[in-house]
Protein backbone atom coordinates (compact mmCIF):
# COMPACT_ATOMS: atom_id res chain seq x y z
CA UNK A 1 3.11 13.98 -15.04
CA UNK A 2 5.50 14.88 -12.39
CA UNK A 3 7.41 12.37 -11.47
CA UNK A 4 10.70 10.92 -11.75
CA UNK A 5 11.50 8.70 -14.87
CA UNK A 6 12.95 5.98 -13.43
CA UNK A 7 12.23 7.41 -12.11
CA UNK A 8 13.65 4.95 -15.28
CA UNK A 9 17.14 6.71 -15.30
CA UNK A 10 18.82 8.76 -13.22
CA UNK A 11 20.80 9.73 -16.41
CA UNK A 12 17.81 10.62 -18.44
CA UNK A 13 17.22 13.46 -16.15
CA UNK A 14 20.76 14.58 -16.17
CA UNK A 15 20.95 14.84 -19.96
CA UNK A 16 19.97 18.25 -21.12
CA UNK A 17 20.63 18.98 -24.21
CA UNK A 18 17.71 18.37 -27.28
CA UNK A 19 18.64 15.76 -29.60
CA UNK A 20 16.95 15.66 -33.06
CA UNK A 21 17.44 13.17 -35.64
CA UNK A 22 15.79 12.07 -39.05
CA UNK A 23 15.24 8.77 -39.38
CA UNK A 24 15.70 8.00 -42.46
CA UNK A 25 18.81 6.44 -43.57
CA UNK A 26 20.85 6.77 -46.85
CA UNK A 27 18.76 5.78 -49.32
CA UNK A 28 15.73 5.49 -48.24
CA UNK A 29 14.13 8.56 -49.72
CA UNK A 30 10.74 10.23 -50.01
CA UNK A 31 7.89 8.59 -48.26
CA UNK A 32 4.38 8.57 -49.08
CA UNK A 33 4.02 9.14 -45.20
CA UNK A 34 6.12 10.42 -42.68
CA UNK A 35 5.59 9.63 -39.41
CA UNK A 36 6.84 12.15 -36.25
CA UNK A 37 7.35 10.85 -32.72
CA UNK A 38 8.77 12.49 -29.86
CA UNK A 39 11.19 10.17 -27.49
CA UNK A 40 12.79 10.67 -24.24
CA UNK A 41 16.75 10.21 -23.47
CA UNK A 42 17.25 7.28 -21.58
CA UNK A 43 21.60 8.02 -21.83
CA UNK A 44 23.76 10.22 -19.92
CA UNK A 45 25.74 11.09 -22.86
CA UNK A 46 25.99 11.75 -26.18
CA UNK A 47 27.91 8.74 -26.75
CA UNK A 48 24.51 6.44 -25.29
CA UNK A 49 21.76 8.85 -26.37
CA UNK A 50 18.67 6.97 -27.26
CA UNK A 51 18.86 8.90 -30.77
CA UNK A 52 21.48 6.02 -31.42
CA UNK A 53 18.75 3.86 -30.51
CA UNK A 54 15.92 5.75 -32.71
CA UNK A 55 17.83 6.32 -35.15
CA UNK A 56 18.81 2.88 -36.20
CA UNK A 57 15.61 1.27 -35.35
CA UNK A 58 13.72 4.21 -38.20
CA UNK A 59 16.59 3.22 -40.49
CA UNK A 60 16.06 -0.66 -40.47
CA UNK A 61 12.11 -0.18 -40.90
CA UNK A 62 12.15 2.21 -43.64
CA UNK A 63 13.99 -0.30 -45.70
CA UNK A 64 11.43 -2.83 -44.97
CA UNK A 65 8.33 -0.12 -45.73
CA UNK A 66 9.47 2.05 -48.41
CA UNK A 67 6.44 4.26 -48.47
CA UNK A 68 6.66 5.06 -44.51
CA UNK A 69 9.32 7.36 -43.42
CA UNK A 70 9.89 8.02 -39.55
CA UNK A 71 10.79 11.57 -38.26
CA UNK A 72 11.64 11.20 -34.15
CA UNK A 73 12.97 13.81 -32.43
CA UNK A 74 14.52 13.08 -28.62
CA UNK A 75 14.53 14.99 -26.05
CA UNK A 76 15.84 14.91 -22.07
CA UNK A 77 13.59 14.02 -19.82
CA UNK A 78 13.40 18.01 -17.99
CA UNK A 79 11.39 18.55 -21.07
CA UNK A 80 10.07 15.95 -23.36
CA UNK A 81 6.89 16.06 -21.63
CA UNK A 82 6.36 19.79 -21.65
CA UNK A 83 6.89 19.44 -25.47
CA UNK A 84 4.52 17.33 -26.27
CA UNK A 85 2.27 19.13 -24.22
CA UNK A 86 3.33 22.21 -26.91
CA UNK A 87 2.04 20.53 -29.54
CA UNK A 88 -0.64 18.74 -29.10
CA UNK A 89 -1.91 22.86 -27.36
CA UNK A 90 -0.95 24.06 -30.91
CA UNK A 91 -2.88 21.64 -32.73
CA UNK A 92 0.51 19.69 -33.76
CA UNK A 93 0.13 16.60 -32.12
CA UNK A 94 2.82 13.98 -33.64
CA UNK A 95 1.88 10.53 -34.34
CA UNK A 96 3.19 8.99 -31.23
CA UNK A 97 5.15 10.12 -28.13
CA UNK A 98 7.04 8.03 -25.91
CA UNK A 99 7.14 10.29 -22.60
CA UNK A 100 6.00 9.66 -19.01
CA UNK A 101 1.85 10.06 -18.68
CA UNK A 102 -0.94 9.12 -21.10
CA UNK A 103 -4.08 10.07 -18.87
CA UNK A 104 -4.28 13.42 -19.29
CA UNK A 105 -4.53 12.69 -23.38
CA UNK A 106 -6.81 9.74 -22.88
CA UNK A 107 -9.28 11.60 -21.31
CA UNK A 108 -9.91 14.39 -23.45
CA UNK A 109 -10.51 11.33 -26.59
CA UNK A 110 -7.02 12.35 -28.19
CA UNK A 111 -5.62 8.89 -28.58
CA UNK A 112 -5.84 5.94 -30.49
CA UNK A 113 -6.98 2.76 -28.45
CA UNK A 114 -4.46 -0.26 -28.60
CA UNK A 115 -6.55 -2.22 -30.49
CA UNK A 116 -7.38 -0.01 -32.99
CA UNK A 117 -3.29 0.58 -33.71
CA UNK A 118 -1.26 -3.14 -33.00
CA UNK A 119 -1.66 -6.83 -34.27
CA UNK A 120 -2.84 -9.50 -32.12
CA UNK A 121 0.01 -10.90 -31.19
CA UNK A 122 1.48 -7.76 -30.42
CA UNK A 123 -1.07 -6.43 -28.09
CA UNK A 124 -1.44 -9.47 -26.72
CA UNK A 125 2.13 -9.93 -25.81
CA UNK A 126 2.90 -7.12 -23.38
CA UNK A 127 3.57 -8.08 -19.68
CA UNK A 128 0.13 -8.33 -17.97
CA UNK A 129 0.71 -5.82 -15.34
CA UNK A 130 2.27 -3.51 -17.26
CA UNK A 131 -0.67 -3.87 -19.93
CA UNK A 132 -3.14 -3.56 -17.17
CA UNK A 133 -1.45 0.02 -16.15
CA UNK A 134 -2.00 1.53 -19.68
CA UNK A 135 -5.77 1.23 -19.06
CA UNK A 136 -7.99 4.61 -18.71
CA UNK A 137 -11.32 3.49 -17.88
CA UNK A 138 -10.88 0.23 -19.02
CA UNK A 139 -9.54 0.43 -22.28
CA UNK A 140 -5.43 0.88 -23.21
CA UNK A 141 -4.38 3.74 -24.31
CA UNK A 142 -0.69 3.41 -23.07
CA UNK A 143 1.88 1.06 -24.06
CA UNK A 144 4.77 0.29 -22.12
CA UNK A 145 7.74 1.02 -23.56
CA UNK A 146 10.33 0.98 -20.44
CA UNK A 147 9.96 -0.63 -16.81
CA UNK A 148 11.68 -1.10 -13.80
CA UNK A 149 10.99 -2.75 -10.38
CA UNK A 150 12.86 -2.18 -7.12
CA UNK A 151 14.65 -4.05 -4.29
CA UNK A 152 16.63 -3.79 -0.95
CA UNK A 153 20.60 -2.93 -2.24
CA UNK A 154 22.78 -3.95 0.85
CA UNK A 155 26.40 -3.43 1.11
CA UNK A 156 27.92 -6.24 1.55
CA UNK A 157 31.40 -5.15 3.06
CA UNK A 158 29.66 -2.99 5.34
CA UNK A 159 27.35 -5.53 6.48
CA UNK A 160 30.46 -7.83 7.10
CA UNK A 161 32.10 -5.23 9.05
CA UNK A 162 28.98 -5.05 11.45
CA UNK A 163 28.86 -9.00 11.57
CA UNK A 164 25.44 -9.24 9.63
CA UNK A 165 25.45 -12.14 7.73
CA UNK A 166 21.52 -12.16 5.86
CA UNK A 167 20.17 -9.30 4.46
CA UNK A 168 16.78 -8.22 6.01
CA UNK A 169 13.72 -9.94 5.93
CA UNK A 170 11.39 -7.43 7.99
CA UNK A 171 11.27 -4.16 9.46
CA UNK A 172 12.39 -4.95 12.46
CA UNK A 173 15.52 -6.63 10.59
CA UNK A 174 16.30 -3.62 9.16
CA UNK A 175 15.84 -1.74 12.08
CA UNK A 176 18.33 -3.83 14.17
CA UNK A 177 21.06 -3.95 11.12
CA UNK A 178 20.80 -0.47 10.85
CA UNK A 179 21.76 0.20 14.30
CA UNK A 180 25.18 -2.39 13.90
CA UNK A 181 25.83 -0.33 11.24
CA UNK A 182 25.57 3.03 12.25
CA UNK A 183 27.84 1.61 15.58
CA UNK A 184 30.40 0.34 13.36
CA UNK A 185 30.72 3.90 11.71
CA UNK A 186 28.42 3.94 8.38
CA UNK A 187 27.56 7.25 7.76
CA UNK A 188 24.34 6.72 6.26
CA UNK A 189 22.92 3.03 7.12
CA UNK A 190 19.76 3.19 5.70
CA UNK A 191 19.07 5.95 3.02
CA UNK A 192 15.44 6.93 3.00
CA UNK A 193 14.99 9.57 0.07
CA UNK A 194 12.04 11.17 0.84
CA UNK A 195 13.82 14.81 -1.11
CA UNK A 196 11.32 16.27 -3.52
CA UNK A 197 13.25 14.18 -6.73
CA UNK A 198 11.39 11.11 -6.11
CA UNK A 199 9.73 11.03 -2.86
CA UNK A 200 6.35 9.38 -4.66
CA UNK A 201 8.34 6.05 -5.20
CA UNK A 202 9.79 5.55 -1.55
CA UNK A 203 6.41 6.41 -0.32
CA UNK A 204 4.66 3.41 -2.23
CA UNK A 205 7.35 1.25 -1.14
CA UNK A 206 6.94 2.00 2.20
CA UNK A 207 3.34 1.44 1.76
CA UNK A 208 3.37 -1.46 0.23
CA UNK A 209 5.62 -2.88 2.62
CA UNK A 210 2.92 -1.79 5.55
CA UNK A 211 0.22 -3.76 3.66
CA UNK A 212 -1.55 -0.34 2.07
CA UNK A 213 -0.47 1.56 -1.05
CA UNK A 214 -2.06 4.41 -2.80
CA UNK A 215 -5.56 3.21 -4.05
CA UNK A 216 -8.17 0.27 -3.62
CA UNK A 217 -8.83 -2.11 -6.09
CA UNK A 218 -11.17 -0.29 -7.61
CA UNK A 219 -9.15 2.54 -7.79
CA UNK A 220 -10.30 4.90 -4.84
CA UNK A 221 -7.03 6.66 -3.18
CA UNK A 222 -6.41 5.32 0.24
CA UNK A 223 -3.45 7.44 1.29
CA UNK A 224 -4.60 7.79 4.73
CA UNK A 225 -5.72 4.51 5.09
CA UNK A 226 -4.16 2.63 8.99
CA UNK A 227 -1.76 0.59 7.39
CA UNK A 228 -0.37 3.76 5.86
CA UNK A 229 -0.72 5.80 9.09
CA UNK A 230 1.19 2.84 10.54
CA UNK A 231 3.77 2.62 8.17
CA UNK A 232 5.01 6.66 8.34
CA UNK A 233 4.86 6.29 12.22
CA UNK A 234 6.77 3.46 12.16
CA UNK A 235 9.67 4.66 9.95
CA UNK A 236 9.52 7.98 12.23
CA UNK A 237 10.34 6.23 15.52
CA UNK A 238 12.22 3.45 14.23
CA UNK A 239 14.64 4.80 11.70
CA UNK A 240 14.29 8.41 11.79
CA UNK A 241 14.32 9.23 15.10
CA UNK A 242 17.08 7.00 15.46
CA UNK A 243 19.75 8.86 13.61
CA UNK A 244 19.78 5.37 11.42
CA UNK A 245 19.25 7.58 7.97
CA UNK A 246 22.14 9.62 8.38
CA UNK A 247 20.22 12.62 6.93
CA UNK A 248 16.86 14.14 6.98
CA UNK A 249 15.14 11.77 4.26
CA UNK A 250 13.46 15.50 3.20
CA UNK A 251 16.85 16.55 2.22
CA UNK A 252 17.83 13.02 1.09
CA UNK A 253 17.06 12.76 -3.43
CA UNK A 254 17.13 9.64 -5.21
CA UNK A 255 20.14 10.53 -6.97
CA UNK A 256 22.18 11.06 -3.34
CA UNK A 257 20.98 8.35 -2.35
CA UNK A 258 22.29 6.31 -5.45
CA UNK A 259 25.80 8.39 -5.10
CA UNK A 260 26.32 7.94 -1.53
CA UNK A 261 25.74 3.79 -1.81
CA UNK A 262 28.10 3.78 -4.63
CA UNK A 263 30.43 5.87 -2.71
CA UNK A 264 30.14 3.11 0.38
CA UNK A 265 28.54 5.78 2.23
CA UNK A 266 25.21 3.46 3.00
CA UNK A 267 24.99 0.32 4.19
CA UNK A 268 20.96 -0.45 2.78
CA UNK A 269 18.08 1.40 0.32
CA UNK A 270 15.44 0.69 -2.18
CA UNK A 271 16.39 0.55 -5.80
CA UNK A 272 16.76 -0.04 -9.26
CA UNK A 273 18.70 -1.74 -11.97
CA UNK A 274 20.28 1.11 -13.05
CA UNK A 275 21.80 1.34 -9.05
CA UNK A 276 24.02 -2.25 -10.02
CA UNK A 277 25.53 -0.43 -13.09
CA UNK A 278 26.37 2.73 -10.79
CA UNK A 279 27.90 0.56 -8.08
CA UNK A 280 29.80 -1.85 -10.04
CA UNK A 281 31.70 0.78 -11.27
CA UNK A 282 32.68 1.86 -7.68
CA UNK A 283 33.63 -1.61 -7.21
CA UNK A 284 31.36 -1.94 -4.38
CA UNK A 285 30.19 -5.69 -3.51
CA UNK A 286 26.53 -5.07 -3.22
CA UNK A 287 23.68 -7.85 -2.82
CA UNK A 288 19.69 -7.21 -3.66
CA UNK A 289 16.99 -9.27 -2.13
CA UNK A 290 13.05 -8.67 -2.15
CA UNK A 291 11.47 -5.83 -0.07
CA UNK A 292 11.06 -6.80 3.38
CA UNK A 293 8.06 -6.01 5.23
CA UNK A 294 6.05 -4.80 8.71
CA UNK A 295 5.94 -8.65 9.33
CA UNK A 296 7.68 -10.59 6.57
CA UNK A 297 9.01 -9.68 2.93
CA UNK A 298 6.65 -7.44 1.46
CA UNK A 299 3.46 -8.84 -0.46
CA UNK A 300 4.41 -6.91 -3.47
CA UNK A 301 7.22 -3.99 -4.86
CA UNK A 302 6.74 -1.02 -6.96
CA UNK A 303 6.62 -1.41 -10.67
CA UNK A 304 7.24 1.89 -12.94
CA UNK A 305 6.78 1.98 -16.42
CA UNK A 306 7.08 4.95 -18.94
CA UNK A 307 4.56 5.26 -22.16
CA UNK A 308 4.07 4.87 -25.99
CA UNK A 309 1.23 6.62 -27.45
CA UNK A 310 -0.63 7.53 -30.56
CA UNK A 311 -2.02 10.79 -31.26
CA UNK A 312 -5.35 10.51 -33.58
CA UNK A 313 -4.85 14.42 -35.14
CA UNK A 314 -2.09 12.96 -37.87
CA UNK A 315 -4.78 10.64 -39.00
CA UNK A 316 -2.44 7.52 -39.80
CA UNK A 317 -3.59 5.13 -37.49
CA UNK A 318 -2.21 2.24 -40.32
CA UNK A 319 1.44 3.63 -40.70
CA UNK A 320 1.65 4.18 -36.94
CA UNK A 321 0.24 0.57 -36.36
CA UNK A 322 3.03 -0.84 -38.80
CA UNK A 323 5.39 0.98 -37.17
CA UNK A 324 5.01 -0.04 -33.33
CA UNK A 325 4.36 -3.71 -34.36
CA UNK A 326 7.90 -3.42 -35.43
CA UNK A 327 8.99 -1.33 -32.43
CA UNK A 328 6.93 -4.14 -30.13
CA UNK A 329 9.15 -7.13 -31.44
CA UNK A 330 11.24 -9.30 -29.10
CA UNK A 331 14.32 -8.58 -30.79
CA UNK A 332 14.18 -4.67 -30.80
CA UNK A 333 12.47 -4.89 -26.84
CA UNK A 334 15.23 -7.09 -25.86
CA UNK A 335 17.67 -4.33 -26.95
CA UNK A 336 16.21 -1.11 -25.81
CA UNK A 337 15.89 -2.70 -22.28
CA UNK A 338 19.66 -4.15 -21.97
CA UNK A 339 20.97 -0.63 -23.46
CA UNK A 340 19.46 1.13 -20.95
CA UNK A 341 19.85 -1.24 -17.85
CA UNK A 342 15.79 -1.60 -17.95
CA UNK A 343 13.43 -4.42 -17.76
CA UNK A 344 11.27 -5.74 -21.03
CA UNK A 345 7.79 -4.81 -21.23
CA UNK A 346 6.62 -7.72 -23.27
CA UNK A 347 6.54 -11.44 -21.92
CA UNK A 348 8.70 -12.62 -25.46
CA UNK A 349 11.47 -10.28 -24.64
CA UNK A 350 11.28 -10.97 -20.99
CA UNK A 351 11.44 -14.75 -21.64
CA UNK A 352 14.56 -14.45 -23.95
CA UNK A 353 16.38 -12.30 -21.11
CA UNK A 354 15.20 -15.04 -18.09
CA UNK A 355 16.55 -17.65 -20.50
CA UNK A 356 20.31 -15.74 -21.10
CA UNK A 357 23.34 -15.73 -17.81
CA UNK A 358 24.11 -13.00 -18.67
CA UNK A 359 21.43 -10.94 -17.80
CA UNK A 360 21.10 -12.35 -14.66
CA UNK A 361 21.60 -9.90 -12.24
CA UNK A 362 18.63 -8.61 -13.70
CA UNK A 363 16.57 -11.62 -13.40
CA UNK A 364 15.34 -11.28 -9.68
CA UNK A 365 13.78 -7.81 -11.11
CA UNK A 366 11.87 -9.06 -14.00
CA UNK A 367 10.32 -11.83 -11.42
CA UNK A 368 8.51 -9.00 -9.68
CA UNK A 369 7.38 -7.40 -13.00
CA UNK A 370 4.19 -9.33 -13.59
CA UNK A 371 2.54 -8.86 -9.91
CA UNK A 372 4.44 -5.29 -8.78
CA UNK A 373 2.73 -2.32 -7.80
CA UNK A 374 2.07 0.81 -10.17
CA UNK A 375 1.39 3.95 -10.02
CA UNK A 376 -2.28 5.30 -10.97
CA UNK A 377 -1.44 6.46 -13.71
CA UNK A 378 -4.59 5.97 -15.50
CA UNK A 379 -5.73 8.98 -12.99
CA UNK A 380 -5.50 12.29 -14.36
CA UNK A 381 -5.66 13.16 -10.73
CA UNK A 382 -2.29 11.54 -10.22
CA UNK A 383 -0.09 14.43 -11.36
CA UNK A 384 -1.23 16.75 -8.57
CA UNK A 385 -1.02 13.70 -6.27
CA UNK A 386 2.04 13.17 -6.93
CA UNK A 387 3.55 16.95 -6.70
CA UNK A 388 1.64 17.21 -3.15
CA UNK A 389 3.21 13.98 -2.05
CA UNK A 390 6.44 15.51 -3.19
CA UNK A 391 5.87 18.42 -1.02
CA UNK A 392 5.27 17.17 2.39
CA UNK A 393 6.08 13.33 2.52
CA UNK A 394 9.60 14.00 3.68
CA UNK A 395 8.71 16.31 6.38
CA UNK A 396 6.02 14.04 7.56
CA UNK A 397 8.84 11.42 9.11
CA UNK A 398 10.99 14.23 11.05
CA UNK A 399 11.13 14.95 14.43
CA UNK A 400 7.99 17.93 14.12
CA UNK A 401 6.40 15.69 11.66
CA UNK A 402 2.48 14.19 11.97
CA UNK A 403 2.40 11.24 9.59
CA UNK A 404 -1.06 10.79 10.31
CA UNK A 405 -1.77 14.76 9.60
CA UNK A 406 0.46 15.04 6.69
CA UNK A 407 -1.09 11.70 5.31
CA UNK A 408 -4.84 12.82 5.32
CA UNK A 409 -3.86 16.10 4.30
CA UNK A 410 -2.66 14.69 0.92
CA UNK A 411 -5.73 12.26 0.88
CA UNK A 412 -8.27 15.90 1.06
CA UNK A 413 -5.98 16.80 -2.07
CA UNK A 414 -6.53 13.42 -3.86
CA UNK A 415 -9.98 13.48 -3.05
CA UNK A 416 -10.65 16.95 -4.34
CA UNK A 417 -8.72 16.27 -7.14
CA UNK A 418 -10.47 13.31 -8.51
CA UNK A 419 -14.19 15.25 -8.16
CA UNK A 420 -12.99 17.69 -10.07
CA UNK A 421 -11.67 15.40 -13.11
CA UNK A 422 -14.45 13.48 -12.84
């Protein structure tokens, strides 16, 4: 799928080495079976790799199920994907990958079915709509194994400096702030990253904001619907045009964007939990509140969630069933997601983190889990989608740019896409 994984981490995509690891610990030998999954790198070092992770986690279940032995290999996020791809082309597939897309597989019958792989109390205890996103044609194929949802970082220095004393509520609040800011010398007071790393999230948040988003509820893509139209114009005249996004959001990335707020270089943007880690150690005084919106806080915010799946090829749907029920449980969800600065994708592990302080900069995040806004993933049109939004979103808002143009341009795409896949 291209996208960016969070999208989950900024650091996942900056690691690039290949990490491999074994995991089975000293002494706990030869297996009857051996299980191989491929994993991403959620770290941005050696020192935080998720092998660490993996590689404990394989070592604590093989002691408890001496005849299964787990094999996971990690890899950065500029090519986990691809090598999965590899294999599963070669007629390799390993038991499970943990990567970014599921579709694709889904589709041509190459994975196990939730149900036919967890125990009831596992399946049953992912988040709802994180569960709900795993589904192609109706059934789940994908299981959450990392989320994230986003909200408004303000500066809160900067926004004292200016004399704004609430963070924005609507568009037109953000509009007006921006303008204090920019006259009291921010350099980029609202950061719009609408660069080619991750222009497919801004877009949904914008849309969402505007009342639209990318498909119907019956999954039709509406990316040129009004309120979408709307929404690009909007940010064109009002921000844009303006000079209140510093830069040309089609040369602004994620990842700038992320720098230049922890840098104290932007007074407002749209982010993650991995932004607080980034800008704490800055030392800059930052506040988050909920997405506003065209008339009021936005109905919803963007959810994004990466995948666990099981490849039927190996042939042990048992062993890998054993093996995620253990991967699933609160205690081992719980701490994947406060390693990596992400949010639990089951309601047990989610509960346990509401319940503790000191996770509680994270709390107003997991909130919006349940009810945010995914991408289609269970499209295997959404790839393309995605890449063609990637290409011309950014564009779209600047001062040549035809929102309305660019916007059913990329809904002919969508279209054509999903007759061909069917």
């Amino acid at each position: 799928m291209q996208r960016r994984y969070l999208s989950l981490t900024a650091a996942g995509i900056a690691t690039v080495m290949t990490l491999t690891l074994t995991g089975c610990g000293a002494g706990s030998g030869d297996g009857d079976v051996t299980l191989k999954l491929i994993a991403a790198d959620y770290g941005d070092s050696e020192a935080n790799s998720s092998r660490h992770y993996w590689d404990n986690l394989a070592h604590e279940f093989e002691k408890k199920n001496p005849g299964i032995k787990v094999d996971v290999d990690v890899y950065s996020w500029t090519e986990v994907d691809k090598k999965v791809e590899d294999l599963v082309k070669a007629g390799k597939a390993p038991d499970m990958a943990q990567v970014g897309a599921y579709a694709d597989y889904a589709a041509r019958h190459q994975l196990y079915s939730t149900d036919k792989l967890l125990s009831i109390p596992t399946e049953a205890d992912f988040t709802p709509g994180i569960s709900d996103a795993g589904e192609y044609n109706r059934v789940q194929y994908g299981m959450p194994f990392g989320a994230s949802t986003r909200r408004l970082f303000y500066n809160k220095k900067l926004f004292a400096k200016a004399g704004i004393t609430s963070p924005p509520k609507t568009w037109d609040d953000i509009a007006h702030d921006a303008q204090l800011l920019k006259e009291h010398g921010v350099k980029m007071p609202f950061a719009l990253p609408l660069g080619p790393e991750e222009t497919q999230a801004e877009t949904l948040l914008w849309m969402l904001g505007g009342g639209g988003g990318y498909t119907d509820t019956i999954g039709k893509y509406t990316i040129d619907s009004p309120q979408n139209i709307r929404t690009f114009q909007w940010l064109q005249k009002n921000l844009v045009a303006k000079g209140l996004t510093g830069e040309a959001p089609a040369d602004v990335n994620r990842a700038d964007a992320f720098q230049g707020f922890a840098d104290g270089d932007v007074g407002m943007l749209n982010g993650h939990p991995t932004l607080m880690k980034q800008a704490e150690a800055k030392g800059v005084d930052y506040g988050t509140t909920e997405l506003p919106g065209i008339d009021g806080k936005a109905k919803t915010t963007m959810g994004v969630a990466d995948w666990m799946m099981a490849f039927k090829q190996p042939g042990h749907r048992s062993e890998v069933g054993k093996f995620l029920d253990f991967v699933y449980t609160t205690k081992n969800v719980l701490k994947f997601s406060s390693t990596y600065g992400l949010l639990p994708v089951t309601s047990s592990a989610s509960q346990a983190m509401m319940s503790d302080d000191k996770y509680s900069k994270l709390h107003g995040f997991l909130e919006q889990l349940p009810h945010a806004q995914f991408y289609p993933a269970d499209k295997t049109s959404w790839p393309l989608v995605s890449k063609t939004l990637k290409a011309k979103m950014g564009a779209a808002v600047g001062p040549r740019g035809n929102p309305s143009a660019v916007l059913t341009d990329i809904q002919n795409t969508a279209d054509a896409a999903d007759n061909t896949v069917g």
